[in-house]
N, C-alpha and C. Protein backbone atom coordinates (compact mmCIF):
# COMPACT_ATOMS: atom_id res chain seq x y z
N UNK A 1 0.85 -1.19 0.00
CA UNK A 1 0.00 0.00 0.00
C UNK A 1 0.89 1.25 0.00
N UNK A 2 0.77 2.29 -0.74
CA UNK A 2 1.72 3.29 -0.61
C UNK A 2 0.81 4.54 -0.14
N UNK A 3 1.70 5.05 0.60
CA UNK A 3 1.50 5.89 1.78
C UNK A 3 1.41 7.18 1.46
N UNK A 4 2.49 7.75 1.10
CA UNK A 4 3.12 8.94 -0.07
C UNK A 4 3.97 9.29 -1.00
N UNK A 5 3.84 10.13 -1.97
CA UNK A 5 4.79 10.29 -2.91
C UNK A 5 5.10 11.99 -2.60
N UNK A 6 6.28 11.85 -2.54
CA UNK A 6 6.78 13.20 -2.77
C UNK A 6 8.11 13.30 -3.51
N UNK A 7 8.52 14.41 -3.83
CA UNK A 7 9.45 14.50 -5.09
C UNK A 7 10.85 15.56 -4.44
N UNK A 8 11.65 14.67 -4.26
CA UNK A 8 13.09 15.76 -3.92
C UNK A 8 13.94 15.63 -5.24
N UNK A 9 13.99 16.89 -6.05
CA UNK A 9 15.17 16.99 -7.20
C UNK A 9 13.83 15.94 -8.30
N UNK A 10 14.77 15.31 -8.65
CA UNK A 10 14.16 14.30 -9.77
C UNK A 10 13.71 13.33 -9.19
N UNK A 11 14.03 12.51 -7.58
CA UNK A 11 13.51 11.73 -7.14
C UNK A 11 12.41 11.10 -6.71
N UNK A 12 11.45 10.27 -6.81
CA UNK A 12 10.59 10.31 -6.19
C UNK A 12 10.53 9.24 -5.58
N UNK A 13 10.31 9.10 -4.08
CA UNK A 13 9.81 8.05 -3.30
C UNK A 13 8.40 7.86 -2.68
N UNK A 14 8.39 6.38 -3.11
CA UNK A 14 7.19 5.52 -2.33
C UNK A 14 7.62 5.09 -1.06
N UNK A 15 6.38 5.53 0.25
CA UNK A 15 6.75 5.14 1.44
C UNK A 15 5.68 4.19 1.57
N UNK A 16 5.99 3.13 1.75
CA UNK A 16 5.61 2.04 2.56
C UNK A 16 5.11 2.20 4.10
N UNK A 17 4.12 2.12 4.96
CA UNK A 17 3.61 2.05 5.80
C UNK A 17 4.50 0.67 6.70
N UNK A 18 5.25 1.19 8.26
CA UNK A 18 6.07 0.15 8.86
C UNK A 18 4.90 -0.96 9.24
N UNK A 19 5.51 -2.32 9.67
CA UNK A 19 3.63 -2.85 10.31
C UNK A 19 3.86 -2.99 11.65
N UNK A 20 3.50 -1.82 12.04
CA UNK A 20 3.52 -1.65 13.40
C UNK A 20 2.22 -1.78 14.29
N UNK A 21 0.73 -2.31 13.77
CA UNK A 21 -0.33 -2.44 13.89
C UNK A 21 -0.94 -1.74 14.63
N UNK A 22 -1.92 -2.07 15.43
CA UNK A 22 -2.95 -0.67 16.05
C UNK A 22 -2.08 0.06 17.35
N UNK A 23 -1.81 1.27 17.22
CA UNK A 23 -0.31 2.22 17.85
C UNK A 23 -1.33 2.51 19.15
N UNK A 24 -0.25 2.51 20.41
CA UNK A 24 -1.09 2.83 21.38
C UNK A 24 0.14 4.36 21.50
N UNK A 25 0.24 4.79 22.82
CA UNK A 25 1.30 6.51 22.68
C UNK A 25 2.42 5.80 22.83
N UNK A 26 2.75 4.78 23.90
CA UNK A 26 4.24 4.76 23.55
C UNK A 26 4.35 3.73 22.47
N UNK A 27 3.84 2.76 21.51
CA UNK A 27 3.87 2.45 20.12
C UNK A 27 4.45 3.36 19.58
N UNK A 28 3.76 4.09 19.87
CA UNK A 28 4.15 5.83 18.78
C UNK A 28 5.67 6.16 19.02
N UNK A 29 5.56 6.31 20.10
CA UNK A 29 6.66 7.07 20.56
C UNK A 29 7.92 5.81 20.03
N UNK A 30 7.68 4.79 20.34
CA UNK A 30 8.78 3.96 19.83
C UNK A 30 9.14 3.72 18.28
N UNK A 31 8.06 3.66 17.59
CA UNK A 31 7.88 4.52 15.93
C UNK A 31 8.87 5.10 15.91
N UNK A 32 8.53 6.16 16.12
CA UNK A 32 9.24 7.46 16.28
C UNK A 32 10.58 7.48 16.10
N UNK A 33 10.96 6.91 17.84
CA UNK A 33 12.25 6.80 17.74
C UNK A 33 13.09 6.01 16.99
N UNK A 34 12.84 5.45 16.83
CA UNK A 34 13.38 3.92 15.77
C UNK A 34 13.52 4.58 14.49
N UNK A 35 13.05 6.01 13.56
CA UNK A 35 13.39 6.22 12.33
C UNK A 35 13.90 7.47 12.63
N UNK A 36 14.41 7.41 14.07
CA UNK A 36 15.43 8.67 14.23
C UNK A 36 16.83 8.65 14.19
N UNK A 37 17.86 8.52 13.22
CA UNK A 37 18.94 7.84 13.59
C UNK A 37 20.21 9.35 14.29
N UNK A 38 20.79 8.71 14.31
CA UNK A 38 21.85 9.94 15.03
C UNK A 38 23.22 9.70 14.06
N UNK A 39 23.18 10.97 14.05
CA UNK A 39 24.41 11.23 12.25
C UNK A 39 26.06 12.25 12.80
N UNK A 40 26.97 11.16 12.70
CA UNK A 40 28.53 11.62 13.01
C UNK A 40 29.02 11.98 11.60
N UNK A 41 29.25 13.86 11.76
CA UNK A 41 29.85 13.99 10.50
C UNK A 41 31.55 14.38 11.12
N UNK A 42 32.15 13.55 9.93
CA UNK A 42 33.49 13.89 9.60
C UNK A 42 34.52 14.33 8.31
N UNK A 43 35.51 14.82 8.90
CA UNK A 43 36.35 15.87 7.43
C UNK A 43 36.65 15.17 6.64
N UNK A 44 37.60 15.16 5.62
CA UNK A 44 38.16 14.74 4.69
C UNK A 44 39.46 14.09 5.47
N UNK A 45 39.73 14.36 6.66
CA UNK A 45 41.23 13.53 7.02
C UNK A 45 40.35 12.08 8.00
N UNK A 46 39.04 12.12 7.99
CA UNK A 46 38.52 11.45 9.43
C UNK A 46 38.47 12.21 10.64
N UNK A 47 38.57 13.43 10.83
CA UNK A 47 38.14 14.18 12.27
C UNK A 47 36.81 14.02 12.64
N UNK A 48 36.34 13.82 13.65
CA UNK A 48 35.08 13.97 14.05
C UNK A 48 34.48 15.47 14.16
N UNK A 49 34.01 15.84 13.51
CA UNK A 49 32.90 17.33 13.72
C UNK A 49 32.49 17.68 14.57
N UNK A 50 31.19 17.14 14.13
CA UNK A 50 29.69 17.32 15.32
C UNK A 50 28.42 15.94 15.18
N UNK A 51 28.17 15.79 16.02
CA UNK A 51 26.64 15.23 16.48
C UNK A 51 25.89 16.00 15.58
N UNK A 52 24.22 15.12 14.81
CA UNK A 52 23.38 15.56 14.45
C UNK A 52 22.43 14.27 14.40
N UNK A 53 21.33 15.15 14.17
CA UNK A 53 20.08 14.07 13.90
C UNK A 53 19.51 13.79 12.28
N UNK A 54 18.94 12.90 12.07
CA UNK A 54 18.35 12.45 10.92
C UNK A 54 17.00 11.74 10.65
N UNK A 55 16.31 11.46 9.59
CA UNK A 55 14.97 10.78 9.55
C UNK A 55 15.19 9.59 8.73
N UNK A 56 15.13 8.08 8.86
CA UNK A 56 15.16 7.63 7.30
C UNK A 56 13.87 7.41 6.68
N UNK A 57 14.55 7.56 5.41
CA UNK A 57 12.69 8.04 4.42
C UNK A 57 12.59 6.61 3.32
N UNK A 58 13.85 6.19 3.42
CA UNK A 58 14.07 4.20 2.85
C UNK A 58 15.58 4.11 3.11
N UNK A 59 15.31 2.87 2.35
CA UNK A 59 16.53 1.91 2.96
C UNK A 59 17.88 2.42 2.47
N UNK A 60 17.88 3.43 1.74
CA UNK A 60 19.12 4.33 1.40
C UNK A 60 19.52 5.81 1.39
N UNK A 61 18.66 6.35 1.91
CA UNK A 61 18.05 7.86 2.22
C UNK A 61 17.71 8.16 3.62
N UNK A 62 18.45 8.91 3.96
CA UNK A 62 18.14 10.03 5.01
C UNK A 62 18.13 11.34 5.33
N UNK A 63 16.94 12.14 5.72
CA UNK A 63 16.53 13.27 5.64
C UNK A 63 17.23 14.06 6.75
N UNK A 64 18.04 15.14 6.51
CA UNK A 64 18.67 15.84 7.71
C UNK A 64 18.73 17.23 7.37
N UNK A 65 19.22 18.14 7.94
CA UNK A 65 19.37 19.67 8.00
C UNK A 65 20.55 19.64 7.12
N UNK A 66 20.10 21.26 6.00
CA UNK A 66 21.52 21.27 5.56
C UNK A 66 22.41 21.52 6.57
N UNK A 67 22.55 22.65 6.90
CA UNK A 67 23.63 22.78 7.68
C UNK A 67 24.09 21.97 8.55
N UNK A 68 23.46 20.77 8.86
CA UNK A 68 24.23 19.53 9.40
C UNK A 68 25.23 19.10 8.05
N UNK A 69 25.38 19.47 7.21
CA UNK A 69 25.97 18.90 6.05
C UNK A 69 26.98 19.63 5.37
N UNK A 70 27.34 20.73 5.81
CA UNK A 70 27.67 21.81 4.80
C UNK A 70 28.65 21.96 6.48
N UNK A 71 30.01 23.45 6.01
CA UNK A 71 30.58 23.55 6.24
C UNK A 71 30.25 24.68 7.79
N UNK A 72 31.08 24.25 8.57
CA UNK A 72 30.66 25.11 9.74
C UNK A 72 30.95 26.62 10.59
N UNK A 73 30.36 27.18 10.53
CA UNK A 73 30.35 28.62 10.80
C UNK A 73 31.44 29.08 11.61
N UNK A 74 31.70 28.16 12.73
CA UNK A 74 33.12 28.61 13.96
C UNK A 74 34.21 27.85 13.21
N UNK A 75 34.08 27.39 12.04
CA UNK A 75 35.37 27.17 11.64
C UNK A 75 35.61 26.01 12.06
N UNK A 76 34.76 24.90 12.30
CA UNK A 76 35.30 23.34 12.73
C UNK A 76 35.77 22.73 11.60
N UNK A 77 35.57 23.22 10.38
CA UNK A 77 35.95 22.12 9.19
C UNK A 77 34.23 21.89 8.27
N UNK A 78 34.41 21.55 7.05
CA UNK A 78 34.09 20.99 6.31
C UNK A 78 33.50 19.16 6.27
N UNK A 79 32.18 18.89 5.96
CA UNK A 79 32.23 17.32 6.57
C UNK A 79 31.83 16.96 5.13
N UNK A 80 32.58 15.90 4.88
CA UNK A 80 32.58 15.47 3.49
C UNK A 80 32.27 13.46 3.53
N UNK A 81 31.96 13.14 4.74
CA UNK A 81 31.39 11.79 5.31
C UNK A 81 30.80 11.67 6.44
N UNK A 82 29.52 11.09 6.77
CA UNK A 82 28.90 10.91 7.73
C UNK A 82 28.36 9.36 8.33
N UNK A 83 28.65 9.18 9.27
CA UNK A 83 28.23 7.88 9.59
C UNK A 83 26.93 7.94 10.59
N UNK A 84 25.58 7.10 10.08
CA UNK A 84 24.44 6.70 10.35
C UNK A 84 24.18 5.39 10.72
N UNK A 85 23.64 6.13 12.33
CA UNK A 85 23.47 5.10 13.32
C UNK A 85 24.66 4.65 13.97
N UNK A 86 26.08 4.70 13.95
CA UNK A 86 27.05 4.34 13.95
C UNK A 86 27.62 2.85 12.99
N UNK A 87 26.66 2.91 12.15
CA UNK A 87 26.91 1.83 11.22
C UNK A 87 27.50 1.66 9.86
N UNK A 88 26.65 2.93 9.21
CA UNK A 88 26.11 3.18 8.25
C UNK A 88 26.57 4.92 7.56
N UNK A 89 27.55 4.20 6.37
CA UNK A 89 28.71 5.22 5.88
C UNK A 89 27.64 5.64 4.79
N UNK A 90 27.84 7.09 4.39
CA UNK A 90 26.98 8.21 3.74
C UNK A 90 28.14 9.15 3.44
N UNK A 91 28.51 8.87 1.34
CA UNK A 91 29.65 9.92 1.02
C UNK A 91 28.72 10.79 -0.08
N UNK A 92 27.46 10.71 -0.31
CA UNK A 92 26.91 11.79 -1.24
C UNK A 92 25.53 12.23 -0.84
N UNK A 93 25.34 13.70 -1.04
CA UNK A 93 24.13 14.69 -0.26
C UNK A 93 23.72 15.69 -1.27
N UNK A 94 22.72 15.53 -0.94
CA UNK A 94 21.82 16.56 -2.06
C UNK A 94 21.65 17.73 -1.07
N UNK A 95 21.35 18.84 -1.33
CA UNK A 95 20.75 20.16 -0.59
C UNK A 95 19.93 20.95 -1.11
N UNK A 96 19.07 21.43 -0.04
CA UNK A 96 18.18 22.63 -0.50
C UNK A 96 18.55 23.81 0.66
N UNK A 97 19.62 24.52 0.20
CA UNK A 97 19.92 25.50 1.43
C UNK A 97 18.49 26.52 1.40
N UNK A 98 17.74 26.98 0.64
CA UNK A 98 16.61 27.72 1.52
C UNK A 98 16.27 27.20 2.57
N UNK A 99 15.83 25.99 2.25
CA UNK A 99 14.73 25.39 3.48
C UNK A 99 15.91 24.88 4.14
N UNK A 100 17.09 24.73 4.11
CA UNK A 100 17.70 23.71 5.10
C UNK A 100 17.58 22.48 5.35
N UNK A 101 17.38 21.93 4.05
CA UNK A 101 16.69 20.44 3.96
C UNK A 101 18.19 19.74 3.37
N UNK A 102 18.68 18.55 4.00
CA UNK A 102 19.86 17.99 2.91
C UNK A 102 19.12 16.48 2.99
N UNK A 103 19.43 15.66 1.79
CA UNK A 103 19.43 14.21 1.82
C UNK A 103 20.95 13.58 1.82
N UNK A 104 20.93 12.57 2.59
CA UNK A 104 21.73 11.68 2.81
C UNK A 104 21.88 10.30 1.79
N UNK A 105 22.61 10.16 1.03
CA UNK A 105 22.67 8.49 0.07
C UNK A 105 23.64 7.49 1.25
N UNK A 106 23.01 6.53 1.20
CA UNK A 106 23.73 5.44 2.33
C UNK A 106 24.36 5.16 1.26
N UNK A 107 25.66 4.62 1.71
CA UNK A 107 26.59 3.66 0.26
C UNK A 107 25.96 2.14 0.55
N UNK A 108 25.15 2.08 1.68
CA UNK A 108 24.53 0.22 1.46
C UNK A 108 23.33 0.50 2.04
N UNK A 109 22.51 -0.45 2.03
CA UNK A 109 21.10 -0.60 1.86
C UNK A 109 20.94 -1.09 3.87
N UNK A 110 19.98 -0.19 4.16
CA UNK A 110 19.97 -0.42 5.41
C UNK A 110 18.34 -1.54 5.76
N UNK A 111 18.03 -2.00 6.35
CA UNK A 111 16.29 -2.71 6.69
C UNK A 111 16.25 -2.84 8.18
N UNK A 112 14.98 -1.59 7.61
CA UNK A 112 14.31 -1.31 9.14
C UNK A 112 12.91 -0.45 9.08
N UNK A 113 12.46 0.29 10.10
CA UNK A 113 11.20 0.72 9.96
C UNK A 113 11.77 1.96 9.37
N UNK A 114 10.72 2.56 8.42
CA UNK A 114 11.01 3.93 7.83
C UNK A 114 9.58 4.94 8.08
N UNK A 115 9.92 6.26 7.44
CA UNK A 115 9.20 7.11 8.37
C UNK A 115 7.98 7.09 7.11
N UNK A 116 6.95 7.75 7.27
CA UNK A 116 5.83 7.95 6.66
C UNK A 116 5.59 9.70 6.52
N UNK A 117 5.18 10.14 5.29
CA UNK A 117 5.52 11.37 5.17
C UNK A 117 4.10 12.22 5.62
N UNK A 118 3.75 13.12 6.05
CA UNK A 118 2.81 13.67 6.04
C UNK A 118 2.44 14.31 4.50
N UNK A 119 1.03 14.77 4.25
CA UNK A 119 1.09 15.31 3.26
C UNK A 119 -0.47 16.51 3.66
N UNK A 120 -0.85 16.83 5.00
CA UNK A 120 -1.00 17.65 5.43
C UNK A 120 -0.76 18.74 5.78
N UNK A 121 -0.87 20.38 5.61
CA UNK A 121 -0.60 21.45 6.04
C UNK A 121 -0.70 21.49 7.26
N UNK A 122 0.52 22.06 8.14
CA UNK A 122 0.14 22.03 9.67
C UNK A 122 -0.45 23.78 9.20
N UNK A 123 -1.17 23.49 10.90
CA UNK A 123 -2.22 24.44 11.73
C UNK A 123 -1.97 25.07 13.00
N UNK A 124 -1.74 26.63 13.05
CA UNK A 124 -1.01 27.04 14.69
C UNK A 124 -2.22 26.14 15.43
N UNK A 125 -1.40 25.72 16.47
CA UNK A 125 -2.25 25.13 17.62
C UNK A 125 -1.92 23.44 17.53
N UNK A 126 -1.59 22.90 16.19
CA UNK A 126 -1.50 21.40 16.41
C UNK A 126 -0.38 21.13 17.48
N UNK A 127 -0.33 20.01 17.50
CA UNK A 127 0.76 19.16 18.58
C UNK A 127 1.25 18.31 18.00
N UNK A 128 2.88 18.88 17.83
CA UNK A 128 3.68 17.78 17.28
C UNK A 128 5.13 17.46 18.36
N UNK A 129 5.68 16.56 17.53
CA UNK A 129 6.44 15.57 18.50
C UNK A 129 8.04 16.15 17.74
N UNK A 130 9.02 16.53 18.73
CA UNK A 130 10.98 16.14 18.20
C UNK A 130 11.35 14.95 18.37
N UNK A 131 12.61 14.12 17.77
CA UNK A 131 13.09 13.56 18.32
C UNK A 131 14.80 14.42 17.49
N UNK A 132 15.16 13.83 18.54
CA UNK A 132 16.60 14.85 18.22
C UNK A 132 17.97 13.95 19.20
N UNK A 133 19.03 13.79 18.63
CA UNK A 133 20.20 13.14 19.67
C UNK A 133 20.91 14.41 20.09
N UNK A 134 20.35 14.88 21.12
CA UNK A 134 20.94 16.06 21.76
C UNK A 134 22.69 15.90 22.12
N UNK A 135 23.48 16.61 21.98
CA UNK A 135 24.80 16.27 22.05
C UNK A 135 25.38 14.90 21.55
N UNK A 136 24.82 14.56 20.68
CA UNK A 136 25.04 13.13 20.19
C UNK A 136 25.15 11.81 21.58
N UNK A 137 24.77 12.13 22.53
CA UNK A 137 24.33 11.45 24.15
C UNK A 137 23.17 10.56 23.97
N UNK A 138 22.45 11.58 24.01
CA UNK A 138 20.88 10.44 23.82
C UNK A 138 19.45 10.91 23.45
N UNK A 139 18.70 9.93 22.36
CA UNK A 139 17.65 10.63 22.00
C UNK A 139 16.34 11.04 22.86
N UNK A 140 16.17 12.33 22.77
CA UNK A 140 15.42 12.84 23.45
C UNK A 140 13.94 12.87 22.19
N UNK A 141 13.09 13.41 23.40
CA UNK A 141 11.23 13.48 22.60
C UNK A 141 10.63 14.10 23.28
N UNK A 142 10.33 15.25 22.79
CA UNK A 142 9.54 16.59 23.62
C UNK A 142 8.48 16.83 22.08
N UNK A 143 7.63 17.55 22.89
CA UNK A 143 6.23 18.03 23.00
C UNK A 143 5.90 19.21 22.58
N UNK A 144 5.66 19.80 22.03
CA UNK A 144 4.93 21.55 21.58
C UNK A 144 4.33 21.50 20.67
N UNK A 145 3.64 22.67 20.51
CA UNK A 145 2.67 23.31 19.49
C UNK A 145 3.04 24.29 18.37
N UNK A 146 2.25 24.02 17.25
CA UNK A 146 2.73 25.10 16.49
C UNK A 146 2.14 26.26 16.66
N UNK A 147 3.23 27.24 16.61
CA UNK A 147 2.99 28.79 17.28
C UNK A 147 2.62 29.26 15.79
N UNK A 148 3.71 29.68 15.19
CA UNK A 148 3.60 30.43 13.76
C UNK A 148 3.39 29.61 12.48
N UNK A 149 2.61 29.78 11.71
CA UNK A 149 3.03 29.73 10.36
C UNK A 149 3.36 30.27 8.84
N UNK A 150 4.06 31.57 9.51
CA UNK A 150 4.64 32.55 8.31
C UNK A 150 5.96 31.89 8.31
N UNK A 151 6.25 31.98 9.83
CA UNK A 151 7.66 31.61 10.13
C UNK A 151 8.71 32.71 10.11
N UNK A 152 9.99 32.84 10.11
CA UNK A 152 11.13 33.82 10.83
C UNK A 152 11.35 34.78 10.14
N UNK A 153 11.05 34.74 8.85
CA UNK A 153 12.25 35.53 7.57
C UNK A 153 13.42 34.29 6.79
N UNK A 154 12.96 33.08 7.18
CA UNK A 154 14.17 31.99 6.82
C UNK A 154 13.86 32.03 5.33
N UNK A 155 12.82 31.06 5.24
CA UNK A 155 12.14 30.74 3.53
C UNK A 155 10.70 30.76 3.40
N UNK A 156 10.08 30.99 2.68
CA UNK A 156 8.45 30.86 2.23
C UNK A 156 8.24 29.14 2.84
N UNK A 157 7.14 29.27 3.70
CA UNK A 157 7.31 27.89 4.00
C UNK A 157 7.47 27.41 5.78
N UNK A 158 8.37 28.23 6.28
CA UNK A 158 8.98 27.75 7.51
C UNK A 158 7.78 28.00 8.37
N UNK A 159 7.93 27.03 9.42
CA UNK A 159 6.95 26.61 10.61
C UNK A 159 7.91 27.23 11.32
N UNK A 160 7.09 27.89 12.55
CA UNK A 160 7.54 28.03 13.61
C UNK A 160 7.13 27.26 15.22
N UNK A 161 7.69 26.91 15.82
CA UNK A 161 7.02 25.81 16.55
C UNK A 161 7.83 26.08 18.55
N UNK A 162 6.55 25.94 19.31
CA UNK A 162 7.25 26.22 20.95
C UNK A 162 7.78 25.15 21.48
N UNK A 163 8.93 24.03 20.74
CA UNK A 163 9.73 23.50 21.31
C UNK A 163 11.23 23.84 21.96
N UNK A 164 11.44 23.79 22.85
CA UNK A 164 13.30 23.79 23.04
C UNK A 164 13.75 22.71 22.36
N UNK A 165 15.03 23.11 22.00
CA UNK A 165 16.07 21.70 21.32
C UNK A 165 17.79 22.23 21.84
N UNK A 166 18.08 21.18 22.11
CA UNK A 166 19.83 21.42 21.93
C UNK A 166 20.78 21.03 20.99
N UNK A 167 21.84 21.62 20.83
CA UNK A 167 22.66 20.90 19.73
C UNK A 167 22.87 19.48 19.51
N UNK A 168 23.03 18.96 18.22
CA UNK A 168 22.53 17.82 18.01
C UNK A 168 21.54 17.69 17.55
N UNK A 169 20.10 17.98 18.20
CA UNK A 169 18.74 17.81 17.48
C UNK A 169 18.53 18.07 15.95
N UNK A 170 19.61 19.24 15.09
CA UNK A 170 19.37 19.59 14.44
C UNK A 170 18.96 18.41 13.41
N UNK A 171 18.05 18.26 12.31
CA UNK A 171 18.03 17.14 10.97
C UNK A 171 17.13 16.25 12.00
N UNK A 172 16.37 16.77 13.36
CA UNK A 172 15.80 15.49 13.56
C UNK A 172 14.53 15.84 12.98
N UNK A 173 13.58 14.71 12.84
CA UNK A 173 12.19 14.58 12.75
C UNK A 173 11.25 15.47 13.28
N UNK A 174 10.18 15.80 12.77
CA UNK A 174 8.93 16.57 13.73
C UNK A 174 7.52 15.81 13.23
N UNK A 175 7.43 15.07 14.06
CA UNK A 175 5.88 14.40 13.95
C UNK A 175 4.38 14.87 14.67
N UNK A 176 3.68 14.25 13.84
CA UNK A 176 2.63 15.00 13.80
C UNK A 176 1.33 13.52 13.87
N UNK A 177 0.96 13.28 14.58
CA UNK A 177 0.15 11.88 14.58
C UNK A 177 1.22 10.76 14.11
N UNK A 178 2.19 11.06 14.47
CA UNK A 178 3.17 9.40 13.82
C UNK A 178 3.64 10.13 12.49
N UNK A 179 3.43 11.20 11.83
CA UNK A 179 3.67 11.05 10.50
C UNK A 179 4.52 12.05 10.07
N UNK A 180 5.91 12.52 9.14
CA UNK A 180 6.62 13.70 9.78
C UNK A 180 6.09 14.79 9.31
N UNK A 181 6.30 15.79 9.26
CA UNK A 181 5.63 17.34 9.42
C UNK A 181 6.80 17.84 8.97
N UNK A 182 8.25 17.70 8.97
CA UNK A 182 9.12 18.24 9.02
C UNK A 182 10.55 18.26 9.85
N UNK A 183 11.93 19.10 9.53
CA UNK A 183 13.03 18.59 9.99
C UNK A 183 13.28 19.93 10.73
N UNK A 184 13.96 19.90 11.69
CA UNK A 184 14.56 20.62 12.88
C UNK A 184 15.36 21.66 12.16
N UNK A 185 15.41 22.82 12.50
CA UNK A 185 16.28 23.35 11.72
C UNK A 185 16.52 24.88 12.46
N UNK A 186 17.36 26.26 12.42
CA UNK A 186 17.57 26.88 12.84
C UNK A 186 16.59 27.62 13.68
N UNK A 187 17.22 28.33 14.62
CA UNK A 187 15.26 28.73 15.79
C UNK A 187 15.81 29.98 16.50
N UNK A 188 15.05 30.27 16.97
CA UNK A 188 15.63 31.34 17.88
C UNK A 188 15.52 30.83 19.49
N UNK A 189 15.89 31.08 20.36
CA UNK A 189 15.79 30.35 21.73
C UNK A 189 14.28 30.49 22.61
N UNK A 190 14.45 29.05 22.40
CA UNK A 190 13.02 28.38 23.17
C UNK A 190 12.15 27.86 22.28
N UNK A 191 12.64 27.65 20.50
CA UNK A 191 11.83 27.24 19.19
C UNK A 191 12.40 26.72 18.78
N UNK A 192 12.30 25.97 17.84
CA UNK A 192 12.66 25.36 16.95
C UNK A 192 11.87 25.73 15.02
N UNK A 193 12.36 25.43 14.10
CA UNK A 193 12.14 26.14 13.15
C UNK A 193 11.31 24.40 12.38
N UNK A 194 10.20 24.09 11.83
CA UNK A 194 9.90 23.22 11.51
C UNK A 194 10.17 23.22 9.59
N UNK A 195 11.29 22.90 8.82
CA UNK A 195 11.18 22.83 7.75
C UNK A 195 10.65 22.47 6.64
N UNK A 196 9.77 22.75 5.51
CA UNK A 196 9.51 21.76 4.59
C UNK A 196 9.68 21.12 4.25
N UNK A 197 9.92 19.43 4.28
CA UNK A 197 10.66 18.64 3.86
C UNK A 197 9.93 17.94 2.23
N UNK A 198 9.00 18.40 1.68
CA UNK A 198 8.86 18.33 0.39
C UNK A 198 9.09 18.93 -0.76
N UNK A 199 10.52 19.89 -0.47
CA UNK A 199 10.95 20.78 -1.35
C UNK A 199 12.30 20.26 -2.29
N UNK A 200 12.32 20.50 -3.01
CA UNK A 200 13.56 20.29 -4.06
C UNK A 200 14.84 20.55 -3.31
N UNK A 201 15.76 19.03 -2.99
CA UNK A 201 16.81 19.11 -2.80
C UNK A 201 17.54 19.01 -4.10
N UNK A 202 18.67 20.06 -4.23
CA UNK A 202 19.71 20.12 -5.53
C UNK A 202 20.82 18.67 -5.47
């Protein structure tokens, strides 16, 4: 049964529904966490970077923040490889720097539960879900509402949302009944920025 189609660049993926059968909250919540993986990017010599978060969207794709991907502002270096889940090596990325959306190509085929896309407009007032590997330590799952939906001045598009997040969270998930809504992405303190994740990655 296919779930959704949405289109990044030329791509298009079919999501498959996980069979996780009738979800009670922590069902959900374990959903959840399970297509949240936690993403180690490193330089071109092997340095370790930074901690970040990710979504997988199939068995070779994962959805993260650009700027988890791209080069870093204090000058840590450039990350030109990332390892997912601590398993799972990733040497090519697509981007959409408006939205801050990057995709991840696994170099091997991973099997496991994958995420389900929303294809709903969020609404100020809904209740959606983070999951985020805060300091690359441990995944966390908090709770808020959507506040705005003009959003900051980022891109046409951006959610604004009353979650806290810490570093790390960035590229994680934002769910919305089990289903994602969108990826973590720059905020001002005490928000988080909810991205489009059905926009054209380059």
């Amino acid at each position: 049964m296919i779930v959704a189609l949405f289109t990044l660049g030329c791509t298009i993926f079919v999501l498959t529904p996980p069979a996780i059968g009738p979800v009670t909250t922590n069902q959900l919540i374990a959903y959840e966490r399970s297509v949240t993986p936690k993403i180690e990017a490193f330089d071109n010599y092997g340095n370790h970077l930074w901690w970040a978060s990710g979504v997988w969207i199939d068995s070779r794709h994962v959805l993260t923040a650009a700027h988890v991907v791209q080069a870093d502002e204090e000058g840590r270096g450039t990350p030109t490889c990332w390892l997912i889940s601590g398993k799972y090596s990733a040497t090519k990325v697509k981007i959409d720097v408006n939205h801050d959306v990057a995709m991840l190509t696994l170099d091997e085929e991973r099997v496991g539960p994958m995420a389900q896309i929303s294809q709903e407009p969020l609404k100020v007032g809904d209740e959606v879900v983070m999951c985020g590997w805060v300091m690359g330590m441990g995944l966390e799952t908090t709770w808020g509402r959507v506040a705005n939906v003009v959003g900051q001045g980022l891109a046409e598009g951006d959610v604004v949302c009353g979650i806290a997040c810490g570093p790390g969270a960035s590229g994680g998930p934002v769910f919305r009944g089990g289903k994602v809504v969108g990826i973590v992405s720059r905020g001002v303190p005490g928000f988080l920025v909810i991205e489009p994740i059905c926009m054209g990655v380059k």
